[in-house]
N, C-alpha and C. Protein backbone atom coordinates (compact mmCIF):
# COMPACT_ATOMS: atom_id res chain seq x y z
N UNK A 1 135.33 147.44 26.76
CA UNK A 1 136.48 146.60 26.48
C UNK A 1 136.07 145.15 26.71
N UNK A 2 135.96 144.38 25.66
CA UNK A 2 135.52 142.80 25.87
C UNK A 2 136.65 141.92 26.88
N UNK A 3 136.11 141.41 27.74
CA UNK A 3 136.95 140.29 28.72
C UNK A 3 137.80 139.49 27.58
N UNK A 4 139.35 139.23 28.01
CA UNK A 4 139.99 138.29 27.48
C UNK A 4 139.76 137.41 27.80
N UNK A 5 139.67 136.37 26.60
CA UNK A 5 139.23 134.49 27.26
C UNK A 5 140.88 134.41 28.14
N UNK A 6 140.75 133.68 28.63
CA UNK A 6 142.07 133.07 29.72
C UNK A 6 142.29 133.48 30.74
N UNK A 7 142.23 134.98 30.62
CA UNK A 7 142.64 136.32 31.87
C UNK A 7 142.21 135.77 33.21
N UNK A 8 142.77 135.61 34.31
CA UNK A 8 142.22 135.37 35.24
C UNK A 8 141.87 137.11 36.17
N UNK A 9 140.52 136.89 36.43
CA UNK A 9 140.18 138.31 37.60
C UNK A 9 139.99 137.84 38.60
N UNK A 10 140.67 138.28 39.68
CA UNK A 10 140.67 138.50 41.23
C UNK A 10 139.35 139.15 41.82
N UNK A 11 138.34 138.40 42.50
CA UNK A 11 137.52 139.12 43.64
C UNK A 11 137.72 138.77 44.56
N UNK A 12 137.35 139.99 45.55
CA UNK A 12 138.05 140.29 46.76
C UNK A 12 136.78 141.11 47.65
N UNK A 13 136.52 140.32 48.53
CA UNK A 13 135.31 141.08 49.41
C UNK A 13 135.73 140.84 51.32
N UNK A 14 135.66 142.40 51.61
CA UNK A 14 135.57 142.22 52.66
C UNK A 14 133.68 141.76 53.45
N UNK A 15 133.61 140.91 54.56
CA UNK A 15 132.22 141.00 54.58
C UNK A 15 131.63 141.47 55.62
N UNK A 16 132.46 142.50 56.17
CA UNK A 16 131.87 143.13 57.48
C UNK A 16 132.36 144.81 57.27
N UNK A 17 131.71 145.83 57.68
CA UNK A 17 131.82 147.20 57.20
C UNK A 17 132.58 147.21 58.64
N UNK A 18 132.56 146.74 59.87
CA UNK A 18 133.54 147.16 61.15
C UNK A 18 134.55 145.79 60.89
N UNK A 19 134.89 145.29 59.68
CA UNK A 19 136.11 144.22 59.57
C UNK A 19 137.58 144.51 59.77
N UNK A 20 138.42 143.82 59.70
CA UNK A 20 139.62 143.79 59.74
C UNK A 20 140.72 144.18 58.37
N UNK A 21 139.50 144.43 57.54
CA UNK A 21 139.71 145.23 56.38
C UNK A 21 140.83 144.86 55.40
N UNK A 22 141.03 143.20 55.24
CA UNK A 22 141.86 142.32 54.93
C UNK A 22 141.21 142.34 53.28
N UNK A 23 140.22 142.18 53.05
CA UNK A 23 139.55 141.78 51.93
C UNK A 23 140.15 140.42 51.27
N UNK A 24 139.79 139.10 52.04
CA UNK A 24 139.62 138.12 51.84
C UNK A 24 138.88 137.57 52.79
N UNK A 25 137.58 138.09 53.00
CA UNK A 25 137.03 136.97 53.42
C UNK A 25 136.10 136.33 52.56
N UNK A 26 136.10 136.46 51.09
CA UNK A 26 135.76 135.70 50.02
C UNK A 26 136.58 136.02 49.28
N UNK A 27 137.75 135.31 48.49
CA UNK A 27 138.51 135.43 47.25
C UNK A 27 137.93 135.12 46.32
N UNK A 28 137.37 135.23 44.93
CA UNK A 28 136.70 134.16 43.64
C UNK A 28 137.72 134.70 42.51
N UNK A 29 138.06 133.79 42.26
CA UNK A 29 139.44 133.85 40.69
C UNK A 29 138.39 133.91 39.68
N UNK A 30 137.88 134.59 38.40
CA UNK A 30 137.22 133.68 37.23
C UNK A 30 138.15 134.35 36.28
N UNK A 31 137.48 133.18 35.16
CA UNK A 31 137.86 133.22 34.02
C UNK A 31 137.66 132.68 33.07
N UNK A 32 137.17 133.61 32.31
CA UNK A 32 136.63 133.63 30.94
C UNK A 32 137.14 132.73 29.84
N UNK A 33 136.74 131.43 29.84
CA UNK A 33 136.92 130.46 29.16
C UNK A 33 136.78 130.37 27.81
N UNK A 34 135.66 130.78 27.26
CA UNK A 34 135.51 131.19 25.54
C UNK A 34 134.34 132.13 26.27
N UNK A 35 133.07 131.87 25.12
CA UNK A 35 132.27 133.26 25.20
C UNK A 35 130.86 133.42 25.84
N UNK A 36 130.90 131.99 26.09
CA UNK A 36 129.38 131.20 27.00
C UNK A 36 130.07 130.68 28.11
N UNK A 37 131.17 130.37 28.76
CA UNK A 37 131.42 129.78 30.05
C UNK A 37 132.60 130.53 30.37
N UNK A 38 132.47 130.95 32.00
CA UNK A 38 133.52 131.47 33.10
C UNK A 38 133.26 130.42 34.11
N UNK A 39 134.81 130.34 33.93
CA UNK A 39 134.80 129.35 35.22
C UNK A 39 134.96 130.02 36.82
N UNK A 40 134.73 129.94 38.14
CA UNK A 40 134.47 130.83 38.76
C UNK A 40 135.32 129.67 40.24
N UNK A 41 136.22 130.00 41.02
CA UNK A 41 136.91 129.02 41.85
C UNK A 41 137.36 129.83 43.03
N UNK A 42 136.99 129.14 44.06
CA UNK A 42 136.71 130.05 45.68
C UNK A 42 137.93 129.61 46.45
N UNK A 43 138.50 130.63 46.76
CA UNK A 43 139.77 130.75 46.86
C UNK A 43 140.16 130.95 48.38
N UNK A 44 139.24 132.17 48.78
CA UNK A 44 139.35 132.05 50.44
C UNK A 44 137.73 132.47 50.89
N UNK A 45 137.84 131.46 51.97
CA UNK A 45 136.49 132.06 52.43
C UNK A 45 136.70 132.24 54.16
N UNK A 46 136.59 133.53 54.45
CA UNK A 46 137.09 133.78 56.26
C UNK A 46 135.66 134.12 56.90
N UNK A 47 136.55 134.02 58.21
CA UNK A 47 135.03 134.93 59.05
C UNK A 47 134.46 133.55 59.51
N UNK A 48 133.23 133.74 59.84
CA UNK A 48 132.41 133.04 60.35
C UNK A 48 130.46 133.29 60.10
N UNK A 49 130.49 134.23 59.40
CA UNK A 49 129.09 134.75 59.12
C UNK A 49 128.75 133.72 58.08
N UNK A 50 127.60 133.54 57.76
CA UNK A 50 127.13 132.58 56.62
C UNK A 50 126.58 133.73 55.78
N UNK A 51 127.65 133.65 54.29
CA UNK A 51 127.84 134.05 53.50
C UNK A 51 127.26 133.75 52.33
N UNK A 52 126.93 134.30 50.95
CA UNK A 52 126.10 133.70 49.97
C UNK A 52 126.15 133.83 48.57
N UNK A 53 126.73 133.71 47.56
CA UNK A 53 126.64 134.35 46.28
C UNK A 53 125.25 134.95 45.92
N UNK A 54 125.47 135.96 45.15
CA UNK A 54 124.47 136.54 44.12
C UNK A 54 124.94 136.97 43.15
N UNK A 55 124.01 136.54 41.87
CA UNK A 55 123.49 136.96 40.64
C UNK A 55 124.91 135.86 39.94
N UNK A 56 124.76 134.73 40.13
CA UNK A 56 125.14 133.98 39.81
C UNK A 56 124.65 132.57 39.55
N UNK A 57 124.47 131.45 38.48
CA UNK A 57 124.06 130.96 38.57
C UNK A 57 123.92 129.42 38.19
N UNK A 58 125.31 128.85 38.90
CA UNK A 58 125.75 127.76 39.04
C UNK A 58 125.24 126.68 39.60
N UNK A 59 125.07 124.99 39.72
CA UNK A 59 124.71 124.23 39.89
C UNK A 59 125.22 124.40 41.29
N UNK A 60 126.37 123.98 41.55
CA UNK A 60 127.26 124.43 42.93
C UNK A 60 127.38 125.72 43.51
N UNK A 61 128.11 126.63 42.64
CA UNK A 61 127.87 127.85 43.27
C UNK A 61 126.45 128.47 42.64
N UNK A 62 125.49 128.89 43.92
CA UNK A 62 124.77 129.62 43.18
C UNK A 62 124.00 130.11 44.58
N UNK A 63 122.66 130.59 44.52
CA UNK A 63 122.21 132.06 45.71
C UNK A 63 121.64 130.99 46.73
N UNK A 64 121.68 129.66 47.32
CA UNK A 64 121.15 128.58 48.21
C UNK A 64 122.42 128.05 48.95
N UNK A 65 123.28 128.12 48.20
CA UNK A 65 124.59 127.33 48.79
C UNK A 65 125.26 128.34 50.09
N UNK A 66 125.66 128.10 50.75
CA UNK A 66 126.65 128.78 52.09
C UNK A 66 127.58 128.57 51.52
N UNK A 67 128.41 129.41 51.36
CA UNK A 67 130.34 129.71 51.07
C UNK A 67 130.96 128.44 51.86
N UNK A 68 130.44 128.59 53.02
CA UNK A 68 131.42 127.76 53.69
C UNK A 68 131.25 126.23 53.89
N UNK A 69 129.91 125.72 53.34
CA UNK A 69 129.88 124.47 53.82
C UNK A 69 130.51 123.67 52.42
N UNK A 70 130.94 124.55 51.56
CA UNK A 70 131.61 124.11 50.50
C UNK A 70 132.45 123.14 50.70
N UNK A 71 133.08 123.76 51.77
CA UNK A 71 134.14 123.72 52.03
C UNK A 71 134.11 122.49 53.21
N UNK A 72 132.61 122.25 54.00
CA UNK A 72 132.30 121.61 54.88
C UNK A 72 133.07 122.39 56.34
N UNK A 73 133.03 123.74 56.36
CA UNK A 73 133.75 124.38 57.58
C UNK A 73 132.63 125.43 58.24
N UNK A 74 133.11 125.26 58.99
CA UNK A 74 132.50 126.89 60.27
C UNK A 74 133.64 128.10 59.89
N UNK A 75 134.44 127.82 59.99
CA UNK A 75 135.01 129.09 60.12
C UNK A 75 136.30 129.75 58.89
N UNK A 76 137.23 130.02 59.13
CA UNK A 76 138.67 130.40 57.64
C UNK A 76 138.96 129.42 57.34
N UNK A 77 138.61 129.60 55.83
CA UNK A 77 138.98 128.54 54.66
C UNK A 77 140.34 129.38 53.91
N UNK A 78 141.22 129.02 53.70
CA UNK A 78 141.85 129.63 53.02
C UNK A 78 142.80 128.28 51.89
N UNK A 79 142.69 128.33 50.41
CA UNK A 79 143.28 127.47 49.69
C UNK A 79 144.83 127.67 50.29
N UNK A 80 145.50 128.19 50.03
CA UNK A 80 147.02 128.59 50.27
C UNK A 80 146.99 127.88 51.46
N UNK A 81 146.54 128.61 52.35
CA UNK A 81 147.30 127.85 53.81
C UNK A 81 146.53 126.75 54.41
N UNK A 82 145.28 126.62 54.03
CA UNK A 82 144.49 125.64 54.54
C UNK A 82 144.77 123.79 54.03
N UNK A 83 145.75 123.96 53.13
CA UNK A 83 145.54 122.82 52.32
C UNK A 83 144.30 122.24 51.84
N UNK A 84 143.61 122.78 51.45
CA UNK A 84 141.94 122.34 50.59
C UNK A 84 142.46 122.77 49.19
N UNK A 85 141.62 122.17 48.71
CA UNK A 85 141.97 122.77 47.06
C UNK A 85 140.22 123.69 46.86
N UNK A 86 140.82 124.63 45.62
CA UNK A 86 139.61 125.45 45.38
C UNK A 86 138.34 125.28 44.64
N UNK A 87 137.03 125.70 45.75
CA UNK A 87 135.66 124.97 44.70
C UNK A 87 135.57 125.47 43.60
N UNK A 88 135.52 125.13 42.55
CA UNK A 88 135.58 125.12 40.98
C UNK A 88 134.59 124.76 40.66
N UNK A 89 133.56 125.35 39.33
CA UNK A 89 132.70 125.60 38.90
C UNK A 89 132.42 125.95 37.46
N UNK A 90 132.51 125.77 36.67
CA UNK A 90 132.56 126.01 34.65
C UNK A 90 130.77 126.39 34.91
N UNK A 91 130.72 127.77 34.55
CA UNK A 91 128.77 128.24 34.75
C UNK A 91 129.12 128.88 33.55
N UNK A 92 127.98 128.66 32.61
CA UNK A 92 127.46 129.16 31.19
C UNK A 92 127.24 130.27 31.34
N UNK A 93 127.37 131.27 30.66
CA UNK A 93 127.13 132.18 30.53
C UNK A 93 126.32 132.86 28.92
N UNK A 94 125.76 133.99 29.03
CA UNK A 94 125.28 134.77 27.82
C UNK A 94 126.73 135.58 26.80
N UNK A 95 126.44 135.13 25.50
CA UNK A 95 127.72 136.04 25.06
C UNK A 95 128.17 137.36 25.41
N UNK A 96 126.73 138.12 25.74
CA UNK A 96 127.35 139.37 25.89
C UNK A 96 127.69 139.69 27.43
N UNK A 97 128.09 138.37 28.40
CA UNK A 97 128.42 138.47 29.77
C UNK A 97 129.91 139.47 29.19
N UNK A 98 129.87 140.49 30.60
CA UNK A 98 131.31 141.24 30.46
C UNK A 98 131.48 141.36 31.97
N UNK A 99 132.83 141.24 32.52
CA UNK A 99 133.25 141.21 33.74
C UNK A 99 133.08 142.91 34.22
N UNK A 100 133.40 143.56 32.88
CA UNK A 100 132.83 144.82 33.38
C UNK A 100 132.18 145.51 33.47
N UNK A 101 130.54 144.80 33.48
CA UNK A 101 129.20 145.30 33.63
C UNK A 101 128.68 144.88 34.65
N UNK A 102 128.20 145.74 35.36
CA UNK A 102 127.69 145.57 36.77
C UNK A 102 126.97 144.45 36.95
N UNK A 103 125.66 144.14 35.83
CA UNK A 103 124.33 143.66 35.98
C UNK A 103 125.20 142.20 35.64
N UNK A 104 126.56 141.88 35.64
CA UNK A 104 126.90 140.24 35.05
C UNK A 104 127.25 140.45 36.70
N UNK A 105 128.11 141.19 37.14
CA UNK A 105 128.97 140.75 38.39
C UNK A 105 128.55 139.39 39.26
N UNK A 106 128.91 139.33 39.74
CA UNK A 106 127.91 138.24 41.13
C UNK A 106 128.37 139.37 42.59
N UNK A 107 127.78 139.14 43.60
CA UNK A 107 127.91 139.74 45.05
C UNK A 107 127.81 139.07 45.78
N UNK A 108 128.00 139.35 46.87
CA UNK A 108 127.93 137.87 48.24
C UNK A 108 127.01 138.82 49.20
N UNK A 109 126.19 138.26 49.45
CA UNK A 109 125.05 138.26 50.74
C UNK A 109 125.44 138.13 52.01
N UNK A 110 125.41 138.55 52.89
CA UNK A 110 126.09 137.65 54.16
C UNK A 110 124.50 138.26 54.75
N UNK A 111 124.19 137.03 55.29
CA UNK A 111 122.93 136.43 56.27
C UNK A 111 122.98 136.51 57.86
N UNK A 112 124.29 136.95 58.42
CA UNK A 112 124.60 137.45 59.57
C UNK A 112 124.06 138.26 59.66
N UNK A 113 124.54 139.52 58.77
CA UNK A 113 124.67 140.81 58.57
C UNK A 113 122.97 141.31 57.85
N UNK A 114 122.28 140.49 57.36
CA UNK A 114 121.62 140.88 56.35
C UNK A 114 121.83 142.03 55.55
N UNK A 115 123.10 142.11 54.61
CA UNK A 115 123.46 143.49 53.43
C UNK A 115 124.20 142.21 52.66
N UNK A 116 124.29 143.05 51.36
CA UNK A 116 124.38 142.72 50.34
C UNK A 116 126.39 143.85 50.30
N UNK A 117 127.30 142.83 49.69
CA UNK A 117 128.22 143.30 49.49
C UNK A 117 128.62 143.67 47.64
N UNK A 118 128.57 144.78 47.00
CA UNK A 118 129.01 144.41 45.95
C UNK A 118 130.21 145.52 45.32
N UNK A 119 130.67 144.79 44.45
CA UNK A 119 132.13 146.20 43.71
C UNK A 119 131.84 147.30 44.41
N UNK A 120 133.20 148.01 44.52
CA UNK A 120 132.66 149.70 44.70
C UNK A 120 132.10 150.49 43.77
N UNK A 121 131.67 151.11 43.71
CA UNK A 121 131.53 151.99 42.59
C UNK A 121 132.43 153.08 42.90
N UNK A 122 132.37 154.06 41.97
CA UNK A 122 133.51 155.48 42.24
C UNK A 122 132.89 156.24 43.22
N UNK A 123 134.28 156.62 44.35
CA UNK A 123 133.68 157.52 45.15
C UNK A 123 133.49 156.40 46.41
N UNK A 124 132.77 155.25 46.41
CA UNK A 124 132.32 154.60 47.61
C UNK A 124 133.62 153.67 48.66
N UNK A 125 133.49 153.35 49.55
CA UNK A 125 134.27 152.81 50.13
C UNK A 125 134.87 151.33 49.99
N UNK A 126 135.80 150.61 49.05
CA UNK A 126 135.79 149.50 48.76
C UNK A 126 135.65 148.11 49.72
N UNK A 127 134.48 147.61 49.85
CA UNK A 127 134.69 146.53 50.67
C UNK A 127 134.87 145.18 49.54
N UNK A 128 134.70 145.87 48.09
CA UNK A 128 134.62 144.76 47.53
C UNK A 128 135.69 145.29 46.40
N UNK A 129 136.51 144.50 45.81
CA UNK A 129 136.97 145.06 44.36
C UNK A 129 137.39 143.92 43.26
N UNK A 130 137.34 144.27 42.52
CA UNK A 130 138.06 143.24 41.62
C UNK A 130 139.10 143.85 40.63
N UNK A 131 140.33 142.75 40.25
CA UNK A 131 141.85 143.14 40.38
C UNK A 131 141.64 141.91 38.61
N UNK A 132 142.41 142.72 37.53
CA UNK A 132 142.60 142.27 36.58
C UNK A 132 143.80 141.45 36.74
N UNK A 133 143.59 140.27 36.81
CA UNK A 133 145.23 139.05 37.13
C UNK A 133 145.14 137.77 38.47
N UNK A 134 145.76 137.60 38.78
CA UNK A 134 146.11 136.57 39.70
C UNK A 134 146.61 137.29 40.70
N UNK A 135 146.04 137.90 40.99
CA UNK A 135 146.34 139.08 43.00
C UNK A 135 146.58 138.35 43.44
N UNK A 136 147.59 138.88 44.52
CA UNK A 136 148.07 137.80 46.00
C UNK A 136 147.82 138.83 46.79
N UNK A 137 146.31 138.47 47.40
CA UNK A 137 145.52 139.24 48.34
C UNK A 137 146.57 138.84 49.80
N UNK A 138 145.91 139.56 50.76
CA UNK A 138 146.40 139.74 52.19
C UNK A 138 146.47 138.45 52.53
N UNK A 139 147.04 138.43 53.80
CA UNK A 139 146.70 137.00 54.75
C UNK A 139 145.81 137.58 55.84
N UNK A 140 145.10 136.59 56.60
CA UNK A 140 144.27 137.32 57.24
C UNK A 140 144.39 137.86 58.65
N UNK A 141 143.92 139.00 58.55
CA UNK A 141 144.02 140.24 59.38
C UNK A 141 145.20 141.00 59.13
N UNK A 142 145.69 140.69 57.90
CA UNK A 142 146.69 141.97 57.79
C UNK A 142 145.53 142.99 56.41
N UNK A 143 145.45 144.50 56.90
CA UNK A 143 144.61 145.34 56.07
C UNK A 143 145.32 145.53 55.30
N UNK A 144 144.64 145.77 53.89
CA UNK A 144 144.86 145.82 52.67
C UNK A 144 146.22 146.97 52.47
N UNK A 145 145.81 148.10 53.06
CA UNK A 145 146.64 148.89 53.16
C UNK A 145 147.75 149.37 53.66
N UNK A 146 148.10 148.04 54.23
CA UNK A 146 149.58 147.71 55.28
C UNK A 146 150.44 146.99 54.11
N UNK A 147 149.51 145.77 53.39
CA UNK A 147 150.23 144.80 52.25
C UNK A 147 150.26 145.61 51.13
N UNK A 148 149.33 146.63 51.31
CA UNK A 148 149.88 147.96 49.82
C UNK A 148 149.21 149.08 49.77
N UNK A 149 150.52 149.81 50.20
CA UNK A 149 150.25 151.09 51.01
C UNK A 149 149.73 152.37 49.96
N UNK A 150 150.10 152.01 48.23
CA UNK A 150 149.20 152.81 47.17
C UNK A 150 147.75 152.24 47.27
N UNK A 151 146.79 151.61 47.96
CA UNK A 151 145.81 151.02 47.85
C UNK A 151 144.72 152.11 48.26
N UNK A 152 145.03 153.13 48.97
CA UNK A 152 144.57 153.91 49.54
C UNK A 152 144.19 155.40 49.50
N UNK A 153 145.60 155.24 48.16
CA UNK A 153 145.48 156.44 47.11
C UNK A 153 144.68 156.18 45.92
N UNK A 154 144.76 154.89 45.56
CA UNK A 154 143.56 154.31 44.04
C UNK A 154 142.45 154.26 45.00
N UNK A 155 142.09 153.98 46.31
CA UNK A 155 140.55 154.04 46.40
C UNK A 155 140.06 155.32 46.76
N UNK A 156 140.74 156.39 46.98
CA UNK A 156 140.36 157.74 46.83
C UNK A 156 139.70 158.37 45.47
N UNK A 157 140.81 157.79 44.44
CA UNK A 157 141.14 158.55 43.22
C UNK A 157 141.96 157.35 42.15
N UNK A 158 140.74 156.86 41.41
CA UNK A 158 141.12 155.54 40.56
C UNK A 158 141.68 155.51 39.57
N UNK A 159 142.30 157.44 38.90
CA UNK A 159 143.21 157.58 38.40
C UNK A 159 144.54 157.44 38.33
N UNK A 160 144.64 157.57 40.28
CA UNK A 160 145.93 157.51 40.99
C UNK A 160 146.40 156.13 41.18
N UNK A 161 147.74 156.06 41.02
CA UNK A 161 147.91 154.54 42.06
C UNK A 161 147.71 153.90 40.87
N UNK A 162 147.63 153.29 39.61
CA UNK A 162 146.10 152.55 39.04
C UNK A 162 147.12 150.71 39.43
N UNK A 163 148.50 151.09 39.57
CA UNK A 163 149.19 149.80 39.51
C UNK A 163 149.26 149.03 41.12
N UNK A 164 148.91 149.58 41.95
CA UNK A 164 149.28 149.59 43.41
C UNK A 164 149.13 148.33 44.21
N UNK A 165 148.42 146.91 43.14
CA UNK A 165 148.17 145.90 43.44
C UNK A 165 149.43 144.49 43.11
N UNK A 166 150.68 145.75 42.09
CA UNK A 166 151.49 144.59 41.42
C UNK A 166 152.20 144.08 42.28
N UNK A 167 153.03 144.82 43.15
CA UNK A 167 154.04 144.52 44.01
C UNK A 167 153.99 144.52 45.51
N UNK A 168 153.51 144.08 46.18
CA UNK A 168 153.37 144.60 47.96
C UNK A 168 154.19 144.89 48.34
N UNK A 169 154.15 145.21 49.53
CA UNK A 169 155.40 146.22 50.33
C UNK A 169 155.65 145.12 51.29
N UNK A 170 154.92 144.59 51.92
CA UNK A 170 155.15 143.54 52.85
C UNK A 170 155.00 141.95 52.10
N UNK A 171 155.82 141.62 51.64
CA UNK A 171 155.17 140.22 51.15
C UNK A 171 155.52 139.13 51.39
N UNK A 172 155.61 139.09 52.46
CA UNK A 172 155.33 137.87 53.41
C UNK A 172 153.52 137.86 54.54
N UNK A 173 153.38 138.95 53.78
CA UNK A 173 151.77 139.43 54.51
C UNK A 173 150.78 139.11 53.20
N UNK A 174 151.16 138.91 52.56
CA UNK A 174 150.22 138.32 51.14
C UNK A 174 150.63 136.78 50.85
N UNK A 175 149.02 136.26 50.16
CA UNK A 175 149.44 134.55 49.72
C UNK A 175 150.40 135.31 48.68
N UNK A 176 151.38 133.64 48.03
CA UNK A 176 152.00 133.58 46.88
C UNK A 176 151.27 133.39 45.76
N UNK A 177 151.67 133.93 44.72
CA UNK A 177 150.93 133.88 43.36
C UNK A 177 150.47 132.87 43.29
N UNK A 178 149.13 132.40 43.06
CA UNK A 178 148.90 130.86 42.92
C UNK A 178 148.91 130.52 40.91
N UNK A 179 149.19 129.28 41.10
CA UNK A 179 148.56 128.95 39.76
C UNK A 179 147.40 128.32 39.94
N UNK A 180 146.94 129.54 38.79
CA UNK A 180 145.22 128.91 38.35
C UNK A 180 145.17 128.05 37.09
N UNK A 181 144.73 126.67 37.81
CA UNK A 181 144.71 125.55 36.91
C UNK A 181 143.25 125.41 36.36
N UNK A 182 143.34 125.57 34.63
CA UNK A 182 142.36 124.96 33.85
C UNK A 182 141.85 124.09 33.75
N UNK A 183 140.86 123.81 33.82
CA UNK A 183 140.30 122.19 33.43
C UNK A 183 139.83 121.52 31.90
């Protein structure tokens, strides 16, 4: 299925396997601008580990930069509540980039930890996922599965649940929809 130009996709990585299981401690919005550029804009960055993109390959964002000094911080960055605005990035891409091929994805590194975080695949335990739209991920330290309690039935069984990200149950425990502004 070819990526829609405009669509904004939600990534969402937790970066610790004993975490708080929030999955924002990297948010990245992109979106597929025409058919050579996604723009790619960092939305939350938590924790305190020095964190790293991969397989990405941006002037700004790219596999040298720290998540957080983006931001010029040590510790939770969060756009919504932090008052920062989000690092933004327009990176070229190959036509046949697809959001839903593994080998385009990007992953985050964390250098604390030395592991590599990337999508789940089926079957594995999601520390990472990505959400077709403008998600209003957790706030932090509330687990994913408190702000949406079908989250738990789609990561069992990705047949189940498949909507379980539209509406939260608690939502005052999730940011507000942001608007993602074009450039």
């Amino acid at each position: 299925i070819p990526d829609v130009f405009g669509q904004v996709y939600t990534f969402c990585f937790e970066d610790r396997d004993e975490g708080d299981y929030d999955l924002n401690d990297i948010v990245i919005k992109a979106v597929r601008m025409d058919a050579t550029h996604v723009k790619y804009s960092i939305e939350a960055c938590g924790g305190t580990d020095k964190v790293y993109l991969r397989n990405i390959g941006g002037k700004l964002l790219n596999e040298d930069t720290e998540l957080h000094a983006l931001f010029n911080a040590t510790g939770v960055v969060n756009v919504g509540s932090s008052h920062v605005d989000a690092v933004s990035e327009i990176i070229e891409v190959d036509p046949s980039f697809s959001f839903a091929d593994k080998k385009d994805i990007f992953y985050i590194y964390n250098a604390t930890t030395g592991k590599e975080i990337h999508i789940a695949e089926m079957g594995e335990d999601p520390h990472a996922i990505m959400i077709p739209g403008d998600f209003r991920y957790p706030l932090e330290g509330t687990c994913i599965k408190d702000a949406y309690p079908a989250f738990i039935n789609w990561s069992k069984d990705r047949t189940s649940d498949i909507d379980w990200y539209i509406d939260p149950e608690i939502a005052v425990k999730v940011h507000k929809q942001s608007a993602f502004v074009f450039e």
